[in-house]
PDB file of N, CA and C in Angstrom:
ATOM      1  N   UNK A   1       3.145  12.472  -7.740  1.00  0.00           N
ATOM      2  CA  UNK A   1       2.093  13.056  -8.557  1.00  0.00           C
ATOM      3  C   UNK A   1       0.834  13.313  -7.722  1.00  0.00           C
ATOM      4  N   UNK A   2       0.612  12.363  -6.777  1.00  0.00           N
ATOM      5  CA  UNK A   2      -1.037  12.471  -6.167  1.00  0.00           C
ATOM      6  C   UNK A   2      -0.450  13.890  -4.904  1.00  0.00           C
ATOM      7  N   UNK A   3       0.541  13.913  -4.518  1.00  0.00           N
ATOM      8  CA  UNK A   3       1.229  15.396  -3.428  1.00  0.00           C
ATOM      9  C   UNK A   3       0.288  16.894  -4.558  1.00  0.00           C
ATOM     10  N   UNK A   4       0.529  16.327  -6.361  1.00  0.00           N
ATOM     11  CA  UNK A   4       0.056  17.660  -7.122  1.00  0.00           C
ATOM     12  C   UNK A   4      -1.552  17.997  -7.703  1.00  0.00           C
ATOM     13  N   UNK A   5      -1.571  16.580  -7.233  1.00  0.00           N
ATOM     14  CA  UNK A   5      -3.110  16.423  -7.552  1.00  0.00           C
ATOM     15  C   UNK A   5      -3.638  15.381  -6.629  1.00  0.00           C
ATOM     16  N   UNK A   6      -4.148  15.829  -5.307  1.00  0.00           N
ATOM     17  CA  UNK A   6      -4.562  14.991  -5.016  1.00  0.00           C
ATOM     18  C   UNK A   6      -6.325  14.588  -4.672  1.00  0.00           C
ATOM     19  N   UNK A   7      -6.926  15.200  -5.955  1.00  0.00           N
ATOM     20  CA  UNK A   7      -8.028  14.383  -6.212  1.00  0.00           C
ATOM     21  C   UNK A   7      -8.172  14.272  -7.485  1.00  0.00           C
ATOM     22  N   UNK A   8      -6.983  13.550  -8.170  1.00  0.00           N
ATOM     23  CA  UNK A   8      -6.905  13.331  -9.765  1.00  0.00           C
ATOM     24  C   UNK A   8      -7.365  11.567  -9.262  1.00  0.00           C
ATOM     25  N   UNK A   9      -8.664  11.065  -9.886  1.00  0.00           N
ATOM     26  CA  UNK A   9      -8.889   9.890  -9.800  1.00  0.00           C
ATOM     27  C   UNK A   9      -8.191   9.028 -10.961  1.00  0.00           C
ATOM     28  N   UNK A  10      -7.498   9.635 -11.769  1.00  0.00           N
ATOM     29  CA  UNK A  10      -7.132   8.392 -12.619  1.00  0.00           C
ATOM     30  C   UNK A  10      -5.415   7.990 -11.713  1.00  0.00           C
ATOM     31  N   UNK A  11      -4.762   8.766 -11.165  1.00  0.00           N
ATOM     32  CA  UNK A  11      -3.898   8.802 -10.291  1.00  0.00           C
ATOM     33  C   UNK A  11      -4.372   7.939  -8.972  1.00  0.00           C
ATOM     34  N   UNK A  12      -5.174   7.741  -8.902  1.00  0.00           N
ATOM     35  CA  UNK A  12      -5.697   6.539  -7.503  1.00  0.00           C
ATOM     36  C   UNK A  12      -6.076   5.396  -8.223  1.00  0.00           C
ATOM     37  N   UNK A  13      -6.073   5.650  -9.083  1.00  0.00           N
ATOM     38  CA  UNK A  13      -6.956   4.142  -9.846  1.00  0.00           C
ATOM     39  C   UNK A  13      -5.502   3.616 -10.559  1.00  0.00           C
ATOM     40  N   UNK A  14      -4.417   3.977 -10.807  1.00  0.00           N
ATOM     41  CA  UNK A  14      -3.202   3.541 -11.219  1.00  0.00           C
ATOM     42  C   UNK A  14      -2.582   3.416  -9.781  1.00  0.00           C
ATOM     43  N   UNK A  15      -2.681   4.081  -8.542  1.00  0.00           N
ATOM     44  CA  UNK A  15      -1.813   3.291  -7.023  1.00  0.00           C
ATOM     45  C   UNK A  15      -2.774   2.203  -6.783  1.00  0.00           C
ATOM     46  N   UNK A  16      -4.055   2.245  -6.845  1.00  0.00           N
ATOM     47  CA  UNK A  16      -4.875   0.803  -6.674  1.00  0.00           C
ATOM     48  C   UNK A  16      -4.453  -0.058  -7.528  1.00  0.00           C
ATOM     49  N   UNK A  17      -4.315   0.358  -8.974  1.00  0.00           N
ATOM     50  CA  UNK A  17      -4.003  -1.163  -9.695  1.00  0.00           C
ATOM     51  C   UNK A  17      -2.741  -1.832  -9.271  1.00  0.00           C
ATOM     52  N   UNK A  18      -1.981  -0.846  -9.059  1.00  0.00           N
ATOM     53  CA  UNK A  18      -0.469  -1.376  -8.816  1.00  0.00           C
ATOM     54  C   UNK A  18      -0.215  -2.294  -7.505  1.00  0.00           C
ATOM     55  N   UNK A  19      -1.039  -1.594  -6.614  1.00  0.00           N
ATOM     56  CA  UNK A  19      -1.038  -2.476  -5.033  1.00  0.00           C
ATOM     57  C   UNK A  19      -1.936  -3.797  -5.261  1.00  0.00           C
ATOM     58  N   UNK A  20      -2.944  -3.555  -6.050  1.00  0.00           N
ATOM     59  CA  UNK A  20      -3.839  -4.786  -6.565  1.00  0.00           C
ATOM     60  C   UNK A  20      -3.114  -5.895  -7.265  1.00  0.00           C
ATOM     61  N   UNK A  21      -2.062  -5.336  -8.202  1.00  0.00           N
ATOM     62  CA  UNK A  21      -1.113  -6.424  -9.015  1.00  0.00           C
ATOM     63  C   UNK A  21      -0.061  -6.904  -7.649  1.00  0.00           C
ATOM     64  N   UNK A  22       0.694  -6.394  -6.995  1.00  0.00           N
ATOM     65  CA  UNK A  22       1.168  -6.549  -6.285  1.00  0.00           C
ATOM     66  C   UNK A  22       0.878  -7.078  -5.284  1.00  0.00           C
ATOM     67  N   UNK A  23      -0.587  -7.459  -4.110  1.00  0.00           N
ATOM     68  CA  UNK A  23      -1.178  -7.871  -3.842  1.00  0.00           C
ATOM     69  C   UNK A  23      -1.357  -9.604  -4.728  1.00  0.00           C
ATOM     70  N   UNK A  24      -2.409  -9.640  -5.696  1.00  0.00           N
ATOM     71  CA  UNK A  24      -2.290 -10.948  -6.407  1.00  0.00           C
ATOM     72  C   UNK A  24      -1.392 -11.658  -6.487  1.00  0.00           C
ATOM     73  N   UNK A  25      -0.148 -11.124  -7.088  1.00  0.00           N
ATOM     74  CA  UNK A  25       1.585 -11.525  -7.158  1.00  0.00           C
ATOM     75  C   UNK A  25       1.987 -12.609  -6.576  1.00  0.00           C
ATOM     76  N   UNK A  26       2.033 -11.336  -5.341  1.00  0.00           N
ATOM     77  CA  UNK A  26       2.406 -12.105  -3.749  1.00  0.00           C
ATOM     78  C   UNK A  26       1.600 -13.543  -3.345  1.00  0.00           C
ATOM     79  N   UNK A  27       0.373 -12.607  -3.445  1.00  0.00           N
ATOM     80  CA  UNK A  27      -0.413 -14.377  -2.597  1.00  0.00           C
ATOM     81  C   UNK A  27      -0.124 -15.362  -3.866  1.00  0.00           C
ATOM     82  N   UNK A  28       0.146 -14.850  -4.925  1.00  0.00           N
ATOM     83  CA  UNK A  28       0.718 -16.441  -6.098  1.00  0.00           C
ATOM     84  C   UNK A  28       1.737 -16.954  -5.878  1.00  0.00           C
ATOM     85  N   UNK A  29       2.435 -16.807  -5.401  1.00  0.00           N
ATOM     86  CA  UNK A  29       4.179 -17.506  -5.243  1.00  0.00           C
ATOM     87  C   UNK A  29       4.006 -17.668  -3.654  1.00  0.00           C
ATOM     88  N   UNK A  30       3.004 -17.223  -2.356  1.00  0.00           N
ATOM     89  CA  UNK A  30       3.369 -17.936  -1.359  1.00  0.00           C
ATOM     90  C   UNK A  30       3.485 -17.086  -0.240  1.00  0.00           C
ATOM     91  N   UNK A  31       3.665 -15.364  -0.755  1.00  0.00           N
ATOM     92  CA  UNK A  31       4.780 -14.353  -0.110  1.00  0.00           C
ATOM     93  C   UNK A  31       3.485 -13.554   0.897  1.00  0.00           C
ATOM     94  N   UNK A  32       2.600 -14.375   1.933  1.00  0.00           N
ATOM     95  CA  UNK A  32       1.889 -13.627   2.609  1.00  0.00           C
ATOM     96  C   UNK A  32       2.320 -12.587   3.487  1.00  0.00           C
ATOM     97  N   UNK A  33       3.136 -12.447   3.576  1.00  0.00           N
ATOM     98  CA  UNK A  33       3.250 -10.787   4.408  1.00  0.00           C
ATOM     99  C   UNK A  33       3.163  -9.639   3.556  1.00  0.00           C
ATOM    100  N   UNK A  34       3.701 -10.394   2.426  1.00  0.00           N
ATOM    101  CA  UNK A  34       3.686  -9.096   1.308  1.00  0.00           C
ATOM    102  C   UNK A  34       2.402  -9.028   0.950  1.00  0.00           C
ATOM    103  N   UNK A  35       1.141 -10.012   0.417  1.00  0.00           N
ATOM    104  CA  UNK A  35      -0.312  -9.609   0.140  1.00  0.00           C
ATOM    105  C   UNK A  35      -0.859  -9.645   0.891  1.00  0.00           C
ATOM    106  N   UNK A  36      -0.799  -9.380   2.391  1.00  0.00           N
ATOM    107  CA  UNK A  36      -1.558  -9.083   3.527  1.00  0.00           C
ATOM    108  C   UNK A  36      -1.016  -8.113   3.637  1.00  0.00           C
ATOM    109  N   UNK A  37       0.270  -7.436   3.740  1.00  0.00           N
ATOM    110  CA  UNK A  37       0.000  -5.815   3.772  1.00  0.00           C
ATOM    111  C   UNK A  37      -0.361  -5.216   2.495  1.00  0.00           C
ATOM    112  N   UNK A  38      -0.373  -5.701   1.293  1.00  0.00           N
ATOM    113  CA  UNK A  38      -0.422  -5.076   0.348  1.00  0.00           C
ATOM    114  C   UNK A  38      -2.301  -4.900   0.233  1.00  0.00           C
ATOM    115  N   UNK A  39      -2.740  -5.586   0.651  1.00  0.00           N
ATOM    116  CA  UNK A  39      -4.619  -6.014   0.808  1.00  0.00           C
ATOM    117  C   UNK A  39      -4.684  -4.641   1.604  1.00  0.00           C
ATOM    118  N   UNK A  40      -4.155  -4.652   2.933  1.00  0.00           N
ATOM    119  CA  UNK A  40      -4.386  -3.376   3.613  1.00  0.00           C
ATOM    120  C   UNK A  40      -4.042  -2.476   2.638  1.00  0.00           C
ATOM    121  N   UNK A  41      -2.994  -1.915   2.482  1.00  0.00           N
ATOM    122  CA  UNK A  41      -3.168  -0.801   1.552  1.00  0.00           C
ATOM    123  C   UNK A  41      -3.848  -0.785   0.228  1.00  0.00           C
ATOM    124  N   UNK A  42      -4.294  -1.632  -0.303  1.00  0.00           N
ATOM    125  CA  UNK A  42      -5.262  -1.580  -1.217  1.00  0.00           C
ATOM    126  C   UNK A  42      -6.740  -0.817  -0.830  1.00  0.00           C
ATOM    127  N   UNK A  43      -6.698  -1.390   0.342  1.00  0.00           N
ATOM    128  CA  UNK A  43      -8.347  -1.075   1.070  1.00  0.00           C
ATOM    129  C   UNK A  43      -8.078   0.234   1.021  1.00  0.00           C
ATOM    130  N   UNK A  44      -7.101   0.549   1.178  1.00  0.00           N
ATOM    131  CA  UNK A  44      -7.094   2.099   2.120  1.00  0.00           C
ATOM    132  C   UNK A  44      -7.434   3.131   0.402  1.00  0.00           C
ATOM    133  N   UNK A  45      -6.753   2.518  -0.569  1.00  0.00           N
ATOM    134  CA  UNK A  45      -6.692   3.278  -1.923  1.00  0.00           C
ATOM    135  C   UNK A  45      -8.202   3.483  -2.221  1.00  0.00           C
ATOM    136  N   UNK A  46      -8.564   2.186  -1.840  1.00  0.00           N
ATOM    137  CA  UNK A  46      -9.943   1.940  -2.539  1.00  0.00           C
ATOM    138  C   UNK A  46     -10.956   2.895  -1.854  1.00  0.00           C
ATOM    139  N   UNK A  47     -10.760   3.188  -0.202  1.00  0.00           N
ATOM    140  CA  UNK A  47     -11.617   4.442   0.252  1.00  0.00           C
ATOM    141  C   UNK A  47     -11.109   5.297  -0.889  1.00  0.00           C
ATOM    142  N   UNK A  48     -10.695   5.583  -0.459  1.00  0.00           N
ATOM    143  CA  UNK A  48      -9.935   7.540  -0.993  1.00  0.00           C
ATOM    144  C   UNK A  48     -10.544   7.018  -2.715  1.00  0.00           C
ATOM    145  N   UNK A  49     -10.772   6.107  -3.610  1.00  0.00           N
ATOM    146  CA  UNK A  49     -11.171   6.323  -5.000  1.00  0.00           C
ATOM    147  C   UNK A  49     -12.855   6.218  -4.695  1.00  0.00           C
ATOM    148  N   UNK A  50     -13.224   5.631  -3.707  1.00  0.00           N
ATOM    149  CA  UNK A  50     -15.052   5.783  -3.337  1.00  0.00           C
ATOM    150  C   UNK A  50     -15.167   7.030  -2.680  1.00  0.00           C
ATOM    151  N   UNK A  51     -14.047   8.020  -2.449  1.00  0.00           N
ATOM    152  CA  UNK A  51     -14.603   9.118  -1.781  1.00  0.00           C
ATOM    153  C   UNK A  51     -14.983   9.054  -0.533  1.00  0.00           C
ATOM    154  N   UNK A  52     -14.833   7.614   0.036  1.00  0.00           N
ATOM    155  CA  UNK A  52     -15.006   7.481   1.430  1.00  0.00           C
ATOM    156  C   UNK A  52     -14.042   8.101   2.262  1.00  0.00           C
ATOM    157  N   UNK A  53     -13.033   8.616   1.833  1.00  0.00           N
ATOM    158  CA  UNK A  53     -11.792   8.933   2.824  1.00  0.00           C
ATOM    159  C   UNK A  53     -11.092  10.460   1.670  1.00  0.00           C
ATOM    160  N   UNK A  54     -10.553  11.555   2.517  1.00  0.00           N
ATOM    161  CA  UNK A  54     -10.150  12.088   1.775  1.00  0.00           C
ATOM    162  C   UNK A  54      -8.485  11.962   1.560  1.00  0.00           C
ATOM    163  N   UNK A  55      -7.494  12.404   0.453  1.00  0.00           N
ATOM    164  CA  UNK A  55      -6.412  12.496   0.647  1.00  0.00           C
ATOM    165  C   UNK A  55      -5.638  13.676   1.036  1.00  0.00           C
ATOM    166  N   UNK A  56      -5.506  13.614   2.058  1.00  0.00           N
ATOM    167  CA  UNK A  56      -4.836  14.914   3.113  1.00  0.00           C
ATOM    168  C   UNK A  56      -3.153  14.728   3.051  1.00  0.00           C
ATOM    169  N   UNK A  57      -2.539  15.088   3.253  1.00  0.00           N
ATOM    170  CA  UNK A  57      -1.271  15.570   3.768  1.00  0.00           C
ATOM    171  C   UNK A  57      -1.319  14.506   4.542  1.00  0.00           C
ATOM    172  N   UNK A  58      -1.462  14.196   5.690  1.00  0.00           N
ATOM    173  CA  UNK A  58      -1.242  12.757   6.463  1.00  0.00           C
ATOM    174  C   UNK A  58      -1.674  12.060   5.800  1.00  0.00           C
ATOM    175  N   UNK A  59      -2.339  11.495   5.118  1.00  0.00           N
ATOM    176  CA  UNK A  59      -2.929  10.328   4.653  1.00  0.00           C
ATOM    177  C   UNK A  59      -1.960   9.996   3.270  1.00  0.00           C
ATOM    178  N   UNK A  60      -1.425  10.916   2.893  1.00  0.00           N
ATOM    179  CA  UNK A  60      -0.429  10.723   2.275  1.00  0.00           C
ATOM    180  C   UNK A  60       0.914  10.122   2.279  1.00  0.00           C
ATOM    181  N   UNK A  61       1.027  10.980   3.247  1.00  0.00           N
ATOM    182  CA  UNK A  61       2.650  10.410   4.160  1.00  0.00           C
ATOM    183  C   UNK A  61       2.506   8.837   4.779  1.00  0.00           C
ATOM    184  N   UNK A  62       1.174   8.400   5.361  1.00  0.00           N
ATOM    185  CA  UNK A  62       0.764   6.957   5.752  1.00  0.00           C
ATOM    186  C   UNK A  62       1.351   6.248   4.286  1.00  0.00           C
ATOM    187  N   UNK A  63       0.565   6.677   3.531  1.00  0.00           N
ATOM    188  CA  UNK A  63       0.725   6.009   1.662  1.00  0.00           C
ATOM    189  C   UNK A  63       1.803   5.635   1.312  1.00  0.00           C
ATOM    190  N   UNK A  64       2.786   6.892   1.467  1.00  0.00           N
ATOM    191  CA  UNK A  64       4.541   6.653   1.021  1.00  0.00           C
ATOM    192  C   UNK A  64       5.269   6.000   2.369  1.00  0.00           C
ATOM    193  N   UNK A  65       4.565   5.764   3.356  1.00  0.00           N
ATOM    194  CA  UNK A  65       5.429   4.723   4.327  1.00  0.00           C
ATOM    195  C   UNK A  65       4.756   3.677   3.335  1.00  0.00           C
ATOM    196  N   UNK A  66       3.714   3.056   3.258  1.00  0.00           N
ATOM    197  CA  UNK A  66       3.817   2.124   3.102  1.00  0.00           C
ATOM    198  C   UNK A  66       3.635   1.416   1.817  1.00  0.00           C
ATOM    199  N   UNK A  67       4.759   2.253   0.835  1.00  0.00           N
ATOM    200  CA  UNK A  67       5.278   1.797  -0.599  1.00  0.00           C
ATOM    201  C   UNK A  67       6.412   1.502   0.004  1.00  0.00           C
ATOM    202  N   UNK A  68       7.031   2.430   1.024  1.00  0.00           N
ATOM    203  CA  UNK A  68       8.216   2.027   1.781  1.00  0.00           C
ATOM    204  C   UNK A  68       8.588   0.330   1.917  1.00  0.00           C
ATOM    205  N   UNK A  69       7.447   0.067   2.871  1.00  0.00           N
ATOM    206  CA  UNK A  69       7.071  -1.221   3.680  1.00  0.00           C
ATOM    207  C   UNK A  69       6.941  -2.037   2.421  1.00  0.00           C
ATOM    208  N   UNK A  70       6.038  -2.074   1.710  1.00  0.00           N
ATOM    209  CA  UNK A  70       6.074  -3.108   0.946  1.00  0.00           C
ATOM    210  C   UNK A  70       7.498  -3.670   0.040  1.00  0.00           C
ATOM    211  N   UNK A  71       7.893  -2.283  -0.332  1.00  0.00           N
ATOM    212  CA  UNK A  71       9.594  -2.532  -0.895  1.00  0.00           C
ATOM    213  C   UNK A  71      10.585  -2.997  -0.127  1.00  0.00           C
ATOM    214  N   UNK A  72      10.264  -3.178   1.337  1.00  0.00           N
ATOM    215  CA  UNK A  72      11.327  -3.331   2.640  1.00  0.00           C
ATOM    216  C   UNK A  72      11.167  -5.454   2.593  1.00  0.00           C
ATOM    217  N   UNK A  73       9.366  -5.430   2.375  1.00  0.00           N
ATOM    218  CA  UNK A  73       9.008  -6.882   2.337  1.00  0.00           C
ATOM    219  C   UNK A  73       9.851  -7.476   1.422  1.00  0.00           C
ATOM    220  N   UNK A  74       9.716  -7.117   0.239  1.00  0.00           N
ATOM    221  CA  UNK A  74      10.328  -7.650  -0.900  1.00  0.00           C
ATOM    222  C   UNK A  74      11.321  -7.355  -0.936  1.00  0.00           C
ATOM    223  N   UNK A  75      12.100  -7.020  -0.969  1.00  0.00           N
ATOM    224  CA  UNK A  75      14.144  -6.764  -0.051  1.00  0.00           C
ATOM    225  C   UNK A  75      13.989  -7.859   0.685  1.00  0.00           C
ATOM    226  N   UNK A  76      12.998  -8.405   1.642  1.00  0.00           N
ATOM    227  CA  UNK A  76      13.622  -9.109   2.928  1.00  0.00           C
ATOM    228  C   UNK A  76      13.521 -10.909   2.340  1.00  0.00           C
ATOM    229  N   UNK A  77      12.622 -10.699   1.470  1.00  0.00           N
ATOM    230  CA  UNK A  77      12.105 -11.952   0.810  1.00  0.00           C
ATOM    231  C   UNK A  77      13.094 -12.257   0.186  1.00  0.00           C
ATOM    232  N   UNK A  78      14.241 -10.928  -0.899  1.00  0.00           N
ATOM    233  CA  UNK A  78      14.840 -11.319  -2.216  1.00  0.00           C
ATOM    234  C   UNK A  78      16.293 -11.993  -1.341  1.00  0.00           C
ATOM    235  N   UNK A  79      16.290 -10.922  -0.425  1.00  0.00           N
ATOM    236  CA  UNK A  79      18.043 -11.336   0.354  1.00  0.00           C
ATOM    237  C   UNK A  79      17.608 -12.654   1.700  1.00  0.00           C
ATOM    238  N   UNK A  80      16.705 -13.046   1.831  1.00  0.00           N
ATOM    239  CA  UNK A  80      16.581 -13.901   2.726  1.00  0.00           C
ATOM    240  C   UNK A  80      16.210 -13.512   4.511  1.00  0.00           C
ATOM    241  N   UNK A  81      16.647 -12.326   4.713  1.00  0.00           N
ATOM    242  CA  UNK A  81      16.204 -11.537   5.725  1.00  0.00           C
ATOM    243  C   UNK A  81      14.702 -11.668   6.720  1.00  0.00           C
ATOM    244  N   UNK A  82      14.608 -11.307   7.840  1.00  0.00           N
ATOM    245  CA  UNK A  82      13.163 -11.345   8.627  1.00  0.00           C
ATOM    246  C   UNK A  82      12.685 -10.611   7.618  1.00  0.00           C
ATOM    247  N   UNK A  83      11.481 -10.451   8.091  1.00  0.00           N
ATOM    248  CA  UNK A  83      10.350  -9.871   7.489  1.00  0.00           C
ATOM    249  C   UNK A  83      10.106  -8.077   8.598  1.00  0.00           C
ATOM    250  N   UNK A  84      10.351  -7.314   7.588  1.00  0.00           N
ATOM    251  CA  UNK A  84      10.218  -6.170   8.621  1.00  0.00           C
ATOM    252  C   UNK A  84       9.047  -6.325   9.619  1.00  0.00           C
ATOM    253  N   UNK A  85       8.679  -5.613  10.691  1.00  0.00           N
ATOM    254  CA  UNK A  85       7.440  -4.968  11.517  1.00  0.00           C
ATOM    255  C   UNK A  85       7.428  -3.968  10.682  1.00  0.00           C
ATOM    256  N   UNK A  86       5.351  -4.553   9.631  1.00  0.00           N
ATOM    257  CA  UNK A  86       5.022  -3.001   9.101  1.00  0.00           C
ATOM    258  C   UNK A  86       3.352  -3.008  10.071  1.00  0.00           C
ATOM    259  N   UNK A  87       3.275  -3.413  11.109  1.00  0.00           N
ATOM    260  CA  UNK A  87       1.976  -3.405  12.150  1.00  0.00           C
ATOM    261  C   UNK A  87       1.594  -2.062  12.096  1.00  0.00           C
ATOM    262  N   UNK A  88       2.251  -0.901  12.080  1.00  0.00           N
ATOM    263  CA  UNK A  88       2.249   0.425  12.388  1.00  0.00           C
ATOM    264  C   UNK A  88       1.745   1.360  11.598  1.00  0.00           C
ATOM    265  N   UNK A  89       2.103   0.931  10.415  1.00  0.00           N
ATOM    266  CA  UNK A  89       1.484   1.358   8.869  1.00  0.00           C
ATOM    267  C   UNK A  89       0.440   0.767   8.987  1.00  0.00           C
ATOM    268  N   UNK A  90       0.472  -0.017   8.745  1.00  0.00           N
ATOM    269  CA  UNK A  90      -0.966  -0.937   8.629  1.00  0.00           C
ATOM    270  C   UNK A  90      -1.961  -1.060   9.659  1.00  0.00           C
ATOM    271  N   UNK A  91      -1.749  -0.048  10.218  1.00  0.00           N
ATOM    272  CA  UNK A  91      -2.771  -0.241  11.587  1.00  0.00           C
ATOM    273  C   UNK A  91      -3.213   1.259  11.372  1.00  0.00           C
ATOM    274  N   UNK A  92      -2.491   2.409  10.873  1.00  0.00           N
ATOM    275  CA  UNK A  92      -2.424   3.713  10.741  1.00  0.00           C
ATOM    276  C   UNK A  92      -3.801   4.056   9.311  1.00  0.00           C
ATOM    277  N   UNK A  93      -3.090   2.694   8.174  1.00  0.00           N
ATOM    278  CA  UNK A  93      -3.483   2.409   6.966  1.00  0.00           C
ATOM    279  C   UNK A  93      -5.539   2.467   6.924  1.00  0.00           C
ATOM    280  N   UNK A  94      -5.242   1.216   8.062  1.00  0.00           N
ATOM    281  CA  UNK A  94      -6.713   1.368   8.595  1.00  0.00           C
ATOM    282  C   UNK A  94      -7.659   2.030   8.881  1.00  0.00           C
ATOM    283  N   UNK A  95      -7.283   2.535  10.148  1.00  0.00           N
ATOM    284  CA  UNK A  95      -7.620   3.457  10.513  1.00  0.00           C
ATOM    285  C   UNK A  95      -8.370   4.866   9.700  1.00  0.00           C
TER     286      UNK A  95
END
């Protein structure tokens, strides 16, 4: 939806809440890789809804890696697995 609109703010304020719930979640049960990347991408939502950052075509594609990443965390958590490398996203995220 945000690829069709991407300066529909109620559409950033529903990927912030969701990374925000998801974020909280995590750090409640223990699962810090998952709310330490999920914190980073929160930050990153939270520019782009202050208008500090715009949402471009790359900044997008950063976004859907790292719904990727966070779903890869939680796969690795549910089956017992390492914990992916998401350094790359999250360094990109930053940025």
């Amino acid at each position: 939806a945000l690829e069709r609109a991407p300066t529909d703010g109620e559409l950033l304020n529903e990927a912030f809440r969701a990374a925000h719930t998801i974020k909280g979640s995590a750090a409640g049960v223990g699962l810090d890789a998952v709310a330490g990347f999920t914190h980073v991408l929160e930050d990153a939502l939270h520019a782009l809804r202050a208008r500090r950052a715009a949402l471009t075509p790359e900044r997008l594609a950063v976004l859907l890696e790292a719904v990727d990443d966070v779903r890869a965390l939680v796969e690795a958590v549910a089956d017992g697995s390492p914990a992916p490398s998401v350094d790359a996203v999250a360094g990109r995220l930053a940025g």
